[in-house]
PDB file of N, CA and C in Angstrom:
ATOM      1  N   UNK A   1       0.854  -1.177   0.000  1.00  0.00           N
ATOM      2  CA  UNK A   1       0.000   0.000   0.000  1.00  0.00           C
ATOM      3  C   UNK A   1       0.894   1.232   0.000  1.00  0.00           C
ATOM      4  N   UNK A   2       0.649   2.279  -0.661  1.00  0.00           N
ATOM      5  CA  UNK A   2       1.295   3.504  -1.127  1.00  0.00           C
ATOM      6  C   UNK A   2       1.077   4.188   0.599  1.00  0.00           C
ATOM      7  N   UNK A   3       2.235   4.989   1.007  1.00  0.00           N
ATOM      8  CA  UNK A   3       2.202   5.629   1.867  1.00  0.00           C
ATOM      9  C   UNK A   3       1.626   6.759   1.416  1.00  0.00           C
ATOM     10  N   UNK A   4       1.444   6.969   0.468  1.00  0.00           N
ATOM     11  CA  UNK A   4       0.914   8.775  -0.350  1.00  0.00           C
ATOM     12  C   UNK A   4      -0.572   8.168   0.277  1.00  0.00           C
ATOM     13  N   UNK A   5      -1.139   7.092  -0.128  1.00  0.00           N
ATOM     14  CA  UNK A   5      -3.213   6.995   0.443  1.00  0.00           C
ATOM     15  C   UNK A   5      -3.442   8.035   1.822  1.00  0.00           C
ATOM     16  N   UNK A   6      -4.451   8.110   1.437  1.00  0.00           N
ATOM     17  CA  UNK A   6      -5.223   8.563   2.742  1.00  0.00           C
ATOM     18  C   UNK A   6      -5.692   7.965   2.775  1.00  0.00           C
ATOM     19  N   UNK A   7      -5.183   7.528   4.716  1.00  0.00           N
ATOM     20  CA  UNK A   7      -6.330   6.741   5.171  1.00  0.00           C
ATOM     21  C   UNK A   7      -7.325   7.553   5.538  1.00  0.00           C
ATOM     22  N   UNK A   8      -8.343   7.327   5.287  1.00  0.00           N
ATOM     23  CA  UNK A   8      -9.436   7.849   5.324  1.00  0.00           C
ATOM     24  C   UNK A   8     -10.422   7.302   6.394  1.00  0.00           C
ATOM     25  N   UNK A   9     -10.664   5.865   6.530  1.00  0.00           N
ATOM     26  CA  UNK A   9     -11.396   5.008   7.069  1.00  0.00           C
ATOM     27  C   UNK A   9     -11.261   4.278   8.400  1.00  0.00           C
ATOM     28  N   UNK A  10     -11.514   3.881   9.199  1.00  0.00           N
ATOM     29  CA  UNK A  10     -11.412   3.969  11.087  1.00  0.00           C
ATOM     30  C   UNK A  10     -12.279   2.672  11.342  1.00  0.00           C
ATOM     31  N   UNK A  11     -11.624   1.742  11.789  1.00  0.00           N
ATOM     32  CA  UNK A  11     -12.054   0.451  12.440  1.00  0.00           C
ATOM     33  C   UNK A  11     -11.904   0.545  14.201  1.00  0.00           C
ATOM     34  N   UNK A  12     -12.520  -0.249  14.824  1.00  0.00           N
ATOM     35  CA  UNK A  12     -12.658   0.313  16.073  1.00  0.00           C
ATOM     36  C   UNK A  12     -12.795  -1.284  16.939  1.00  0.00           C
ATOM     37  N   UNK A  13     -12.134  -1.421  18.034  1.00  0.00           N
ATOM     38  CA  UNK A  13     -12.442  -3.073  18.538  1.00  0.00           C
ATOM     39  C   UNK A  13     -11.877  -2.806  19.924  1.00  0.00           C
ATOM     40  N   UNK A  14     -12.765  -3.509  20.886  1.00  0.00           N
ATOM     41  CA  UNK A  14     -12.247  -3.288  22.229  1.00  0.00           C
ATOM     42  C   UNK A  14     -11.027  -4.510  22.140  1.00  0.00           C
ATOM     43  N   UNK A  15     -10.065  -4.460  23.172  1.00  0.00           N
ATOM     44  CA  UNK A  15      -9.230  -5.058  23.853  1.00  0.00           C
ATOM     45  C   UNK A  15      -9.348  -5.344  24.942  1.00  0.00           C
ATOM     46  N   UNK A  16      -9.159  -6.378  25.940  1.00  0.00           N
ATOM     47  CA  UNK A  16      -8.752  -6.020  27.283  1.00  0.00           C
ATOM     48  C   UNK A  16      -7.814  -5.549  27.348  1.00  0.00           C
ATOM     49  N   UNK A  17      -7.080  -5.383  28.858  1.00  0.00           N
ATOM     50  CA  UNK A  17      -5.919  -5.109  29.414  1.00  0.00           C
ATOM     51  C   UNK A  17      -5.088  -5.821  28.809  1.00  0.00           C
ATOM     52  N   UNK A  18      -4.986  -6.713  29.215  1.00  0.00           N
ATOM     53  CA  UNK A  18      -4.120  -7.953  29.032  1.00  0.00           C
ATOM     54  C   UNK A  18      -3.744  -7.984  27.720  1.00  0.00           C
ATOM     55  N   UNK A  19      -4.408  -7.952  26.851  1.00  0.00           N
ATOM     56  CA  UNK A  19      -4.559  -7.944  25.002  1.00  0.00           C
ATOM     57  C   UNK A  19      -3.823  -6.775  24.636  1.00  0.00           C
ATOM     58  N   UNK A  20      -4.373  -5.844  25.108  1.00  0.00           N
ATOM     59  CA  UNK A  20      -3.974  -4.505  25.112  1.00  0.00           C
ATOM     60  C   UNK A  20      -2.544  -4.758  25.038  1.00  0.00           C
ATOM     61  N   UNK A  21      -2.069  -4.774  26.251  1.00  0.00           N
ATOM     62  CA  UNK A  21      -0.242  -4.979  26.742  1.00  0.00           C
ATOM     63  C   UNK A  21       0.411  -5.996  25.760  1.00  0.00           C
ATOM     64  N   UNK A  22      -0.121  -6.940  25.431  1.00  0.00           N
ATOM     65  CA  UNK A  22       0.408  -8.023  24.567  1.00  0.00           C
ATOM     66  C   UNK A  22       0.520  -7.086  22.945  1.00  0.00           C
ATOM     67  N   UNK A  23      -0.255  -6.733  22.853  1.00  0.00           N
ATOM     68  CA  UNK A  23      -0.319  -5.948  21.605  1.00  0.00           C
ATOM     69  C   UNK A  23       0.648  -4.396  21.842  1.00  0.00           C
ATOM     70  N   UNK A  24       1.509  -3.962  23.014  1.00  0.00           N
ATOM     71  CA  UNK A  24       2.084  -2.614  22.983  1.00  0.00           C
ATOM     72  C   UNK A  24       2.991  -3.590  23.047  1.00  0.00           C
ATOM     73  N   UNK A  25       3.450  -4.752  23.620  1.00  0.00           N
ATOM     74  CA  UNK A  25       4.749  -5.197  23.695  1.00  0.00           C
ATOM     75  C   UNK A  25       5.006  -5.995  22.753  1.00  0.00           C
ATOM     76  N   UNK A  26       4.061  -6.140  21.503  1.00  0.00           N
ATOM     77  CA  UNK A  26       4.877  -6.959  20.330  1.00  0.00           C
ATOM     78  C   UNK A  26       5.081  -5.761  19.293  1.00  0.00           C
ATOM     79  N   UNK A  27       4.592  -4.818  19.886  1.00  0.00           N
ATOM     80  CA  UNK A  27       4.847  -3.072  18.812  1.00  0.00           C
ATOM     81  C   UNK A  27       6.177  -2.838  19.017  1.00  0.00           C
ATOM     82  N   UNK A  28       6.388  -2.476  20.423  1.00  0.00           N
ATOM     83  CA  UNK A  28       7.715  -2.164  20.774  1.00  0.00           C
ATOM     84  C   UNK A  28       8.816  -3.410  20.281  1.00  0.00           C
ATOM     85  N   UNK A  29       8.692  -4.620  20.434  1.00  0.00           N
ATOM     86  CA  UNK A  29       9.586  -5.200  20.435  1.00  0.00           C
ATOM     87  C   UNK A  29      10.004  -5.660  18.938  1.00  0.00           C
ATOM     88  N   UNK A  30       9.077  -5.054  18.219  1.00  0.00           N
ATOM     89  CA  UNK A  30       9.436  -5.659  16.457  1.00  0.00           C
ATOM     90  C   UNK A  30       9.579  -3.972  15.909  1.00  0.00           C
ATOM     91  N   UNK A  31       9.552  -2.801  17.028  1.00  0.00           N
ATOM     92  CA  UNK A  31      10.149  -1.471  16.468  1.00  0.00           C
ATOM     93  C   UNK A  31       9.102  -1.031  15.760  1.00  0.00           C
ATOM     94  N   UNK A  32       7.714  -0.838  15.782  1.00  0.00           N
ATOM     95  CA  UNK A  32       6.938  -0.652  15.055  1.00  0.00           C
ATOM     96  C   UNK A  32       6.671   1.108  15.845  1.00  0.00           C
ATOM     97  N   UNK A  33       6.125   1.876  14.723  1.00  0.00           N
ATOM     98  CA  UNK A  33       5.613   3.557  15.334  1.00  0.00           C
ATOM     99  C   UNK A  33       4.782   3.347  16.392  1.00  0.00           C
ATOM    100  N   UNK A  34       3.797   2.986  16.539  1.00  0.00           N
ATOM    101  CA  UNK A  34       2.778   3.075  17.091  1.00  0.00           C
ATOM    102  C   UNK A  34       2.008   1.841  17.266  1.00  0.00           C
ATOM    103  N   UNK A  35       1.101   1.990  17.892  1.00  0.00           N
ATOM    104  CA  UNK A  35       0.033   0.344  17.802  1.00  0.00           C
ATOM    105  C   UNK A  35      -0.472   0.487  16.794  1.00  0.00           C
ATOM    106  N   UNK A  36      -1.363   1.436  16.422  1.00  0.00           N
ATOM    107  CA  UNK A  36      -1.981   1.712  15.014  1.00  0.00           C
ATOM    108  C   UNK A  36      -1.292   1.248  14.472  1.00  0.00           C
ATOM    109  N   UNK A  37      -0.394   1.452  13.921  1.00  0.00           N
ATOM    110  CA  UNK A  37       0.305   1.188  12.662  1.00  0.00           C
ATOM    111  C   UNK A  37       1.018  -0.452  12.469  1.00  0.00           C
ATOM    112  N   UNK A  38       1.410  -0.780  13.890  1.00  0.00           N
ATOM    113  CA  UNK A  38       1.437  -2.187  13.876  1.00  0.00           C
ATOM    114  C   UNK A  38       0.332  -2.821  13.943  1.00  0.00           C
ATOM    115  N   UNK A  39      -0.978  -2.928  14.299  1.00  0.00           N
ATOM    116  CA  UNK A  39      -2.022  -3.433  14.186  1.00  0.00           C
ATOM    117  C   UNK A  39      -2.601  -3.302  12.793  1.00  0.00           C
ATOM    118  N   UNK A  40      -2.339  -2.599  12.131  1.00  0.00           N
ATOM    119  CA  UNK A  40      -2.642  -2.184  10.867  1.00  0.00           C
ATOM    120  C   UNK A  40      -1.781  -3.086   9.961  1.00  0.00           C
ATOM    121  N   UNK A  41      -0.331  -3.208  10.350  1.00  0.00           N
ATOM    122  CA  UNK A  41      -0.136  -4.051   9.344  1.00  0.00           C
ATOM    123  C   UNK A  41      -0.062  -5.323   9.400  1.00  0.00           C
ATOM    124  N   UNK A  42       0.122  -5.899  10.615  1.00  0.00           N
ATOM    125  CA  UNK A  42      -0.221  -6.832  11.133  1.00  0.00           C
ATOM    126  C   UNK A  42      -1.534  -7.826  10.848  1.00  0.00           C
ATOM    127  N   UNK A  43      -2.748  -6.847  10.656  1.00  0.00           N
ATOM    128  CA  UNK A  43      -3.512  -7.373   9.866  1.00  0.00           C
ATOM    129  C   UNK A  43      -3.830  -7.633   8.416  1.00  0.00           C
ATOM    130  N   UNK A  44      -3.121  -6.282   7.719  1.00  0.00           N
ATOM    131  CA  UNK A  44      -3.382  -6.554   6.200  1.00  0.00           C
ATOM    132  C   UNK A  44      -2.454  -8.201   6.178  1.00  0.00           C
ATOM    133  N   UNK A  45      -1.260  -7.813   6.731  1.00  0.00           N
ATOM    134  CA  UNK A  45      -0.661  -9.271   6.766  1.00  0.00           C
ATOM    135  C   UNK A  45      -0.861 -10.611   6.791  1.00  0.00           C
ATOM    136  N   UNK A  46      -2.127 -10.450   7.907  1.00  0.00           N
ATOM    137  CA  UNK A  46      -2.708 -11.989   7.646  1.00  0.00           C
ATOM    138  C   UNK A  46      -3.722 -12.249   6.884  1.00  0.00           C
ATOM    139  N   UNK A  47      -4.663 -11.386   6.044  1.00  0.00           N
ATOM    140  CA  UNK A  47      -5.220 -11.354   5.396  1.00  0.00           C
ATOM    141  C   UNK A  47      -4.805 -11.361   4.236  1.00  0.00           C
ATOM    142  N   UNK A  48      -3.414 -11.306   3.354  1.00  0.00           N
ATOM    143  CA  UNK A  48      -2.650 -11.712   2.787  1.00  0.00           C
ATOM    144  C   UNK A  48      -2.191 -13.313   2.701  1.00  0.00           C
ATOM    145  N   UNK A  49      -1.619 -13.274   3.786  1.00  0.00           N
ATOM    146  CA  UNK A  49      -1.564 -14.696   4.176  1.00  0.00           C
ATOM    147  C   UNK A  49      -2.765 -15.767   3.994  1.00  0.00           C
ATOM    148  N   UNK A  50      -3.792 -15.144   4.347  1.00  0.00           N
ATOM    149  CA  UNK A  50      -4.798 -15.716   4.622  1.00  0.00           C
ATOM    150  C   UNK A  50      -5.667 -15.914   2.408  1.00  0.00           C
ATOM    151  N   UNK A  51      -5.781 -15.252   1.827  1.00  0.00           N
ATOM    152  CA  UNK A  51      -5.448 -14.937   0.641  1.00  0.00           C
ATOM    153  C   UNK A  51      -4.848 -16.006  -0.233  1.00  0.00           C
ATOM    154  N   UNK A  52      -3.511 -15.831  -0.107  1.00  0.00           N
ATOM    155  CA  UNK A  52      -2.612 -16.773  -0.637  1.00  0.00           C
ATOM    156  C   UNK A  52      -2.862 -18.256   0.041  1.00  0.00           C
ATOM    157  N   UNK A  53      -3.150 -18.527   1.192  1.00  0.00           N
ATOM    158  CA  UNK A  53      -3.900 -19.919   1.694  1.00  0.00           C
ATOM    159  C   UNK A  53      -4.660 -20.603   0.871  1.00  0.00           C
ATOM    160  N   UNK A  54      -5.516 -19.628   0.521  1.00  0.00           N
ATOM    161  CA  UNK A  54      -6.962 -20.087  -0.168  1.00  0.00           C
ATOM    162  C   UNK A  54      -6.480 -19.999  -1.418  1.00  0.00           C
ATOM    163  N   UNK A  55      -5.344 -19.360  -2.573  1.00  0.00           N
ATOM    164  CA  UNK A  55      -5.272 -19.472  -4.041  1.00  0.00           C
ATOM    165  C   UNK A  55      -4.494 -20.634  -4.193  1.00  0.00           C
ATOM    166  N   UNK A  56      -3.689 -21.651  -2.985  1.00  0.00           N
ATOM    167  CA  UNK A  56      -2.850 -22.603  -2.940  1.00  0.00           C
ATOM    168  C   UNK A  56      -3.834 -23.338  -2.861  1.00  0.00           C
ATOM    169  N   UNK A  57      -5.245 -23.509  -2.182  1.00  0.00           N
ATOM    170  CA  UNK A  57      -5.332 -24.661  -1.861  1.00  0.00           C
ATOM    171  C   UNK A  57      -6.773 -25.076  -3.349  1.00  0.00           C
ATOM    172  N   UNK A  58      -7.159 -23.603  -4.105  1.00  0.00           N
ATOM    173  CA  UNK A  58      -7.746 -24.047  -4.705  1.00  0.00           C
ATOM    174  C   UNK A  58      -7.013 -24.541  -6.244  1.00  0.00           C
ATOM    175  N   UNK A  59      -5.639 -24.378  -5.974  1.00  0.00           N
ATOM    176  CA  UNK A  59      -4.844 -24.808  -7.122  1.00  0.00           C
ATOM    177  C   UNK A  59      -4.475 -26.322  -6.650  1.00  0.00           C
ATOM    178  N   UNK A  60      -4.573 -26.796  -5.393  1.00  0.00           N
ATOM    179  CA  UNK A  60      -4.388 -28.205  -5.150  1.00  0.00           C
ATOM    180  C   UNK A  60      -5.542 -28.517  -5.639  1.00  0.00           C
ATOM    181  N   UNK A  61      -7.182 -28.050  -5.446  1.00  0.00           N
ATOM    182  CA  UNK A  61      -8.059 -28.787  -5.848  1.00  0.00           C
ATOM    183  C   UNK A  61      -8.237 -28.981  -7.290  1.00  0.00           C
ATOM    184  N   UNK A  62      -8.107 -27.866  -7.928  1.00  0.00           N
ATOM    185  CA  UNK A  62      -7.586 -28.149  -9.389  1.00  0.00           C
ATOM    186  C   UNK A  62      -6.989 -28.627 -10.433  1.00  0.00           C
ATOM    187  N   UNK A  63      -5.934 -29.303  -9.669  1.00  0.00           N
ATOM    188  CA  UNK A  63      -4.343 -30.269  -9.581  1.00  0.00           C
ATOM    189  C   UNK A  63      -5.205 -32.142  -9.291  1.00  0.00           C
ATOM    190  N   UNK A  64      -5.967 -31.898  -8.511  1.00  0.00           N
ATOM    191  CA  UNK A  64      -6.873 -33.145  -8.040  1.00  0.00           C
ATOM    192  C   UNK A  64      -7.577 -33.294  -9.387  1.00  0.00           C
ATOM    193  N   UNK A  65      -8.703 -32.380  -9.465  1.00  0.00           N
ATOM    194  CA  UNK A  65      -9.586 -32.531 -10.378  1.00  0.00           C
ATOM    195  C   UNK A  65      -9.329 -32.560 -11.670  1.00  0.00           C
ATOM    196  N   UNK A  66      -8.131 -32.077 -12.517  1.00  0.00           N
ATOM    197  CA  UNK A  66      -7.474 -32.621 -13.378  1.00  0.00           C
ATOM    198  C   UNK A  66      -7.041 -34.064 -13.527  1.00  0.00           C
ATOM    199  N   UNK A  67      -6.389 -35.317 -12.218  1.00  0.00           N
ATOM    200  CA  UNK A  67      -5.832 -36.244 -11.994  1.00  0.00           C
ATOM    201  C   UNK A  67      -7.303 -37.248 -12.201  1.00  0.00           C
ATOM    202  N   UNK A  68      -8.259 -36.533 -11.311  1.00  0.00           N
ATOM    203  CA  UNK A  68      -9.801 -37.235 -11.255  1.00  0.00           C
ATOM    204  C   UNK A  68     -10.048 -37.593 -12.484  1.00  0.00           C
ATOM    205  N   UNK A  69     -10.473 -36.357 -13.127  1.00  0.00           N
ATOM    206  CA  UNK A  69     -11.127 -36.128 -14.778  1.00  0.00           C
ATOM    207  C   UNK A  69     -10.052 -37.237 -15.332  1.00  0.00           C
ATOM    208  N   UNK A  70      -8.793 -37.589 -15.707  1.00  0.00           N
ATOM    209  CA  UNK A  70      -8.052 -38.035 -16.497  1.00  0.00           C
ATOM    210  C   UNK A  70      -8.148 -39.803 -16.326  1.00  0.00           C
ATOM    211  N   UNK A  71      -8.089 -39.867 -14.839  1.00  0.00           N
ATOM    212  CA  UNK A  71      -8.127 -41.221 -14.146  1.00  0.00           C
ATOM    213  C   UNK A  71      -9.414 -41.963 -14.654  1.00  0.00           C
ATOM    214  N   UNK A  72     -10.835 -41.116 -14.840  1.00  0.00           N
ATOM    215  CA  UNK A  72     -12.181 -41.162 -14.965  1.00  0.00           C
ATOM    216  C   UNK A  72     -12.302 -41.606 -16.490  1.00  0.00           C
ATOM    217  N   UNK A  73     -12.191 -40.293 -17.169  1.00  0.00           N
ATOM    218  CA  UNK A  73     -11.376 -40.795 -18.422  1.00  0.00           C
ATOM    219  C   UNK A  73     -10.980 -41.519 -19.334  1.00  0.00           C
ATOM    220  N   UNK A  74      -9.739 -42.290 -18.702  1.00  0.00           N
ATOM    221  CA  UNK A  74      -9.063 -43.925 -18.393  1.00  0.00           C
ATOM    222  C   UNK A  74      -9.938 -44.568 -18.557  1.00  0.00           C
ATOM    223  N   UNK A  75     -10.818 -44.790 -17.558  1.00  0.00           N
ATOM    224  CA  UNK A  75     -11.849 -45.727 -16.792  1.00  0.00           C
ATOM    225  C   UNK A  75     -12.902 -46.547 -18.359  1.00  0.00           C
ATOM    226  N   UNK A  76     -13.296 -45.093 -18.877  1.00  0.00           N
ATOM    227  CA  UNK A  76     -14.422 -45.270 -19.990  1.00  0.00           C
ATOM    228  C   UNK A  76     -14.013 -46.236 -21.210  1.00  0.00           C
TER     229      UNK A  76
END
């Protein structure tokens, strides 16, 4: 994402305490500006991750269903 965007847009989620602190001490300790900004990327991150999960696994099913169709195929 271009640092030039405006963010424009505001998500909002309680924490506890506890969550809270866990989340200032993995900011600080990976050097991040702020929580915002580590929570921010932190999430596009796994939603990335999360992304690429799902284009791997529908290229395994595709990889299957090619082997199926061919095996099937065979069969006739």
């Amino acid at each position: 994402m271009s640092i030039l965007k405006r963010r424009n847009r505001i998500v909002v989620f309680r924490l506890t305490e506890e969550e809270y602190d866990n989340l200032r001490n993995a900011c600080v300790t990976r050097g991040a500006r702020n929580v915002s900004d580590y929570a921010r990327s932190q999430l596009l991150l796994a939603m990335e991750r999360d992304r690429s999960e799902v284009l791997e696994r529908l290229s395994e099913l595709q990889t299957w269903m090619r082997r199926l169709e061919k095996f099937l195929g065979n069969k006739k």
